[in-house]
N, C-alpha and C. Protein backbone atom coordinates (compact mmCIF):
# COMPACT_ATOMS: atom_id res chain seq x y z
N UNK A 1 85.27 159.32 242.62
CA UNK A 1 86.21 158.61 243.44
C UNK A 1 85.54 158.09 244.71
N UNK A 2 84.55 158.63 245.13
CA UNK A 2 83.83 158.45 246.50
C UNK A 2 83.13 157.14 246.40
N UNK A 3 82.56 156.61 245.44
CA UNK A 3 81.95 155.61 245.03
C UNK A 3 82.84 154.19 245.05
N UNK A 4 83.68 154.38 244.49
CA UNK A 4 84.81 153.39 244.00
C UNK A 4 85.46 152.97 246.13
N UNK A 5 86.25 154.44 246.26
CA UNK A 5 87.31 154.00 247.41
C UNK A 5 86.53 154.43 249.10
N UNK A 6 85.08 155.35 248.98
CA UNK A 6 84.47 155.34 249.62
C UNK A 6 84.91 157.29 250.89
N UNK A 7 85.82 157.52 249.91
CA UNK A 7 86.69 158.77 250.63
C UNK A 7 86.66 159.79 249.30
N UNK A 8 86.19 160.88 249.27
CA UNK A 8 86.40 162.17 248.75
C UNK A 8 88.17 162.21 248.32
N UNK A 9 88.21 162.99 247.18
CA UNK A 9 89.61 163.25 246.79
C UNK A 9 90.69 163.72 247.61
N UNK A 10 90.06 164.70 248.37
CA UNK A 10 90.10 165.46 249.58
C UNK A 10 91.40 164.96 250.62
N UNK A 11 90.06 163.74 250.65
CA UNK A 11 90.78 162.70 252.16
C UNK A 11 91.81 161.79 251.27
N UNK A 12 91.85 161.28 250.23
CA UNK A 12 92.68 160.71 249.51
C UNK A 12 94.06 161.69 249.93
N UNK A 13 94.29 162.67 248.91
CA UNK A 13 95.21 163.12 249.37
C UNK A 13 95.64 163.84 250.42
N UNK A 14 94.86 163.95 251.83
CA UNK A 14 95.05 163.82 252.75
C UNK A 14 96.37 162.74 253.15
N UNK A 15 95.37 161.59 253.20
CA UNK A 15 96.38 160.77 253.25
C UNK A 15 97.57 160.56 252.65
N UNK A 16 97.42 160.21 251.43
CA UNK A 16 98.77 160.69 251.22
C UNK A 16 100.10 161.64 251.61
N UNK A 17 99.60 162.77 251.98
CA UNK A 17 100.57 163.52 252.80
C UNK A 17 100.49 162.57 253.71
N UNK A 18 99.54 162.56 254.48
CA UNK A 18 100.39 161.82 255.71
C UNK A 18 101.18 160.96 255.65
N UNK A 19 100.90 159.78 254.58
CA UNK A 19 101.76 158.39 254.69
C UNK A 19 103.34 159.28 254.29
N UNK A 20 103.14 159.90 253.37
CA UNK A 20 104.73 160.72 252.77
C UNK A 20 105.47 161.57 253.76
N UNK A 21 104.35 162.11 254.79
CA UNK A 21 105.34 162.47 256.09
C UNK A 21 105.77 161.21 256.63
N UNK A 22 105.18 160.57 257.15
CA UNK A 22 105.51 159.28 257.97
C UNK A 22 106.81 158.59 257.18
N UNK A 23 106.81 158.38 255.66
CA UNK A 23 107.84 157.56 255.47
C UNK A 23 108.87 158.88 255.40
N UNK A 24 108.77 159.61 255.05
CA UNK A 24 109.43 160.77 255.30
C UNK A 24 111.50 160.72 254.87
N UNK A 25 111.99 159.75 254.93
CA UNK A 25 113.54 159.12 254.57
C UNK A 25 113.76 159.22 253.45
N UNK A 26 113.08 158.94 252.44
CA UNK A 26 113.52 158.67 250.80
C UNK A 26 113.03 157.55 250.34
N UNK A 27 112.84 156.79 251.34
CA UNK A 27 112.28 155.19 250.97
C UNK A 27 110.83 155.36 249.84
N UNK A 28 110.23 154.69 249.29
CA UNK A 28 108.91 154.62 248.72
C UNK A 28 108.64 152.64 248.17
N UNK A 29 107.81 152.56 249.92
CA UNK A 29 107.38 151.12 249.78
C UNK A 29 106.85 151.27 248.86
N UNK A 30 105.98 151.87 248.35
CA UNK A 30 104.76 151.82 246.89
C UNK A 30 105.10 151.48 245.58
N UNK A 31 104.45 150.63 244.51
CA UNK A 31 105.48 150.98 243.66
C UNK A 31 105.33 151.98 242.35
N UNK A 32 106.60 152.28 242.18
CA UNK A 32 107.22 153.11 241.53
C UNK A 32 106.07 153.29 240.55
N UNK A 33 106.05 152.10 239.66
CA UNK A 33 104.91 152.14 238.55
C UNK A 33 103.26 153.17 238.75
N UNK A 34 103.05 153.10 240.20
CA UNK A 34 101.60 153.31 240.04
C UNK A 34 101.67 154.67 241.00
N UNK A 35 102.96 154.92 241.91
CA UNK A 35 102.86 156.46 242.81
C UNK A 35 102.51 155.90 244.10
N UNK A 36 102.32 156.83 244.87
CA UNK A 36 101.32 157.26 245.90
C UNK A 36 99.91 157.23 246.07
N UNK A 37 99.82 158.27 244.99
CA UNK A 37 98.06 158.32 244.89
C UNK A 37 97.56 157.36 244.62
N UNK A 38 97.81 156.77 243.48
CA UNK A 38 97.03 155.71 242.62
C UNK A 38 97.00 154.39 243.37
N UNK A 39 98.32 154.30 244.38
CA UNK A 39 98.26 153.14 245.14
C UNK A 39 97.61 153.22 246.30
N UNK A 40 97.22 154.07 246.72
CA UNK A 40 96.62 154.15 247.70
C UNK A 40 94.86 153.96 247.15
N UNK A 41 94.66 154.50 245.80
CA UNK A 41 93.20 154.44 245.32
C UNK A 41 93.17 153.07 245.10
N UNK A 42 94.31 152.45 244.62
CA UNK A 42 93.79 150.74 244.88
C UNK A 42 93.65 149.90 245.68
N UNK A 43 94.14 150.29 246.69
CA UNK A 43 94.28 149.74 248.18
C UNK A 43 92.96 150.64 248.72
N UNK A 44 92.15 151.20 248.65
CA UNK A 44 91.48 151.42 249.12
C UNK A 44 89.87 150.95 248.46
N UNK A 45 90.24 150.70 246.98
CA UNK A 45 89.21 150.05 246.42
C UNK A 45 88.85 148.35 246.50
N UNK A 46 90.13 148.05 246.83
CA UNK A 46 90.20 146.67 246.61
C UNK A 46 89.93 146.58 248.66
N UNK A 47 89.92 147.11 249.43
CA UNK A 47 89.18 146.73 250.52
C UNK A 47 87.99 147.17 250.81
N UNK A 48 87.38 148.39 250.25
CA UNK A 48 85.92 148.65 250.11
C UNK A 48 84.96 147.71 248.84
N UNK A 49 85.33 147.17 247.67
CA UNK A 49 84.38 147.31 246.79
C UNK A 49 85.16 145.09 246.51
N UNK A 50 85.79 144.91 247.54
CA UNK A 50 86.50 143.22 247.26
C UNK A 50 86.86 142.97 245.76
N UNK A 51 87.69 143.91 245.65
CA UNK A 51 87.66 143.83 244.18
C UNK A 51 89.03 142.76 243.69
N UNK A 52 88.99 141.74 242.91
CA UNK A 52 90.23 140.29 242.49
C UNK A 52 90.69 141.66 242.50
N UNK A 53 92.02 140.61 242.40
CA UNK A 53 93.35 141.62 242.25
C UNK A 53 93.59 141.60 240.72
N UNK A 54 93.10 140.62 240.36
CA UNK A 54 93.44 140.59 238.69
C UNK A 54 92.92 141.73 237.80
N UNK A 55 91.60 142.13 238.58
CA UNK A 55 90.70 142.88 238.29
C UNK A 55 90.99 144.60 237.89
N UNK A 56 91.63 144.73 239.43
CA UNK A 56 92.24 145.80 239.79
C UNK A 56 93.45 146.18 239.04
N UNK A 57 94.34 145.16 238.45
CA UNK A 57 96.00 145.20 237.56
C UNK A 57 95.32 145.71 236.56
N UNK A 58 93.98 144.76 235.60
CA UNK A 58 93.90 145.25 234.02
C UNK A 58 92.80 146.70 234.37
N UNK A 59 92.25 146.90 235.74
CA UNK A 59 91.71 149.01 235.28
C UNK A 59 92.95 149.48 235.65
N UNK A 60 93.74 149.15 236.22
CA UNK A 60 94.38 150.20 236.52
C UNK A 60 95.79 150.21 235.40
N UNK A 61 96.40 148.77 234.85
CA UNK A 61 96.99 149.16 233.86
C UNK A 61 98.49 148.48 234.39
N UNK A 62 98.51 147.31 235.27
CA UNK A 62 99.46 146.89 236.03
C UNK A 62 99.65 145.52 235.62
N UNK A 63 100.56 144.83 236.52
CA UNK A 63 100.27 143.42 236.19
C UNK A 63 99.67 143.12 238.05
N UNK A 64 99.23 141.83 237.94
CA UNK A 64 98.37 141.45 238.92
C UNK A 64 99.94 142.01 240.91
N UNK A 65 100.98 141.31 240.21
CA UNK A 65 101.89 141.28 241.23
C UNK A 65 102.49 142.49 241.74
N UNK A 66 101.98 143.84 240.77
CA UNK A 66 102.21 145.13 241.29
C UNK A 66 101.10 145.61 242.32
């Protein structure tokens, strides 16, 4: 994972808690389809490694607009 998003699993879900305290209401901007985690591993790959977005939908199993 360190390679790809540039952060240990560790700090991944680190973050995650945090963003899940912060939204903390019930809300979940993220979507549904891909979680927390996984959206955050794409958002973090696709600003470390410039990865198309098209790119990012068919590894990860999405369509481009998720």
């Amino acid at each position: 994972m360190y390679h790809t998003t540039g952060l240990t699993r560790e700090s991944v879900e680190n973050l995650c808690a945090a963003i899940h305290h912060q939204v903390g209401d019930g809300r979940r901007p993220w979507p549904p389809v891909l979680g927390l985690f996984t959206s955050l591993v794409v958002t973090l790959t696709y600003l470390r490694r410039n990865r198309v977005q098209a790119e990012l939908a068919e590894t990860f199993g999405v369509s481009q607009s998720t």
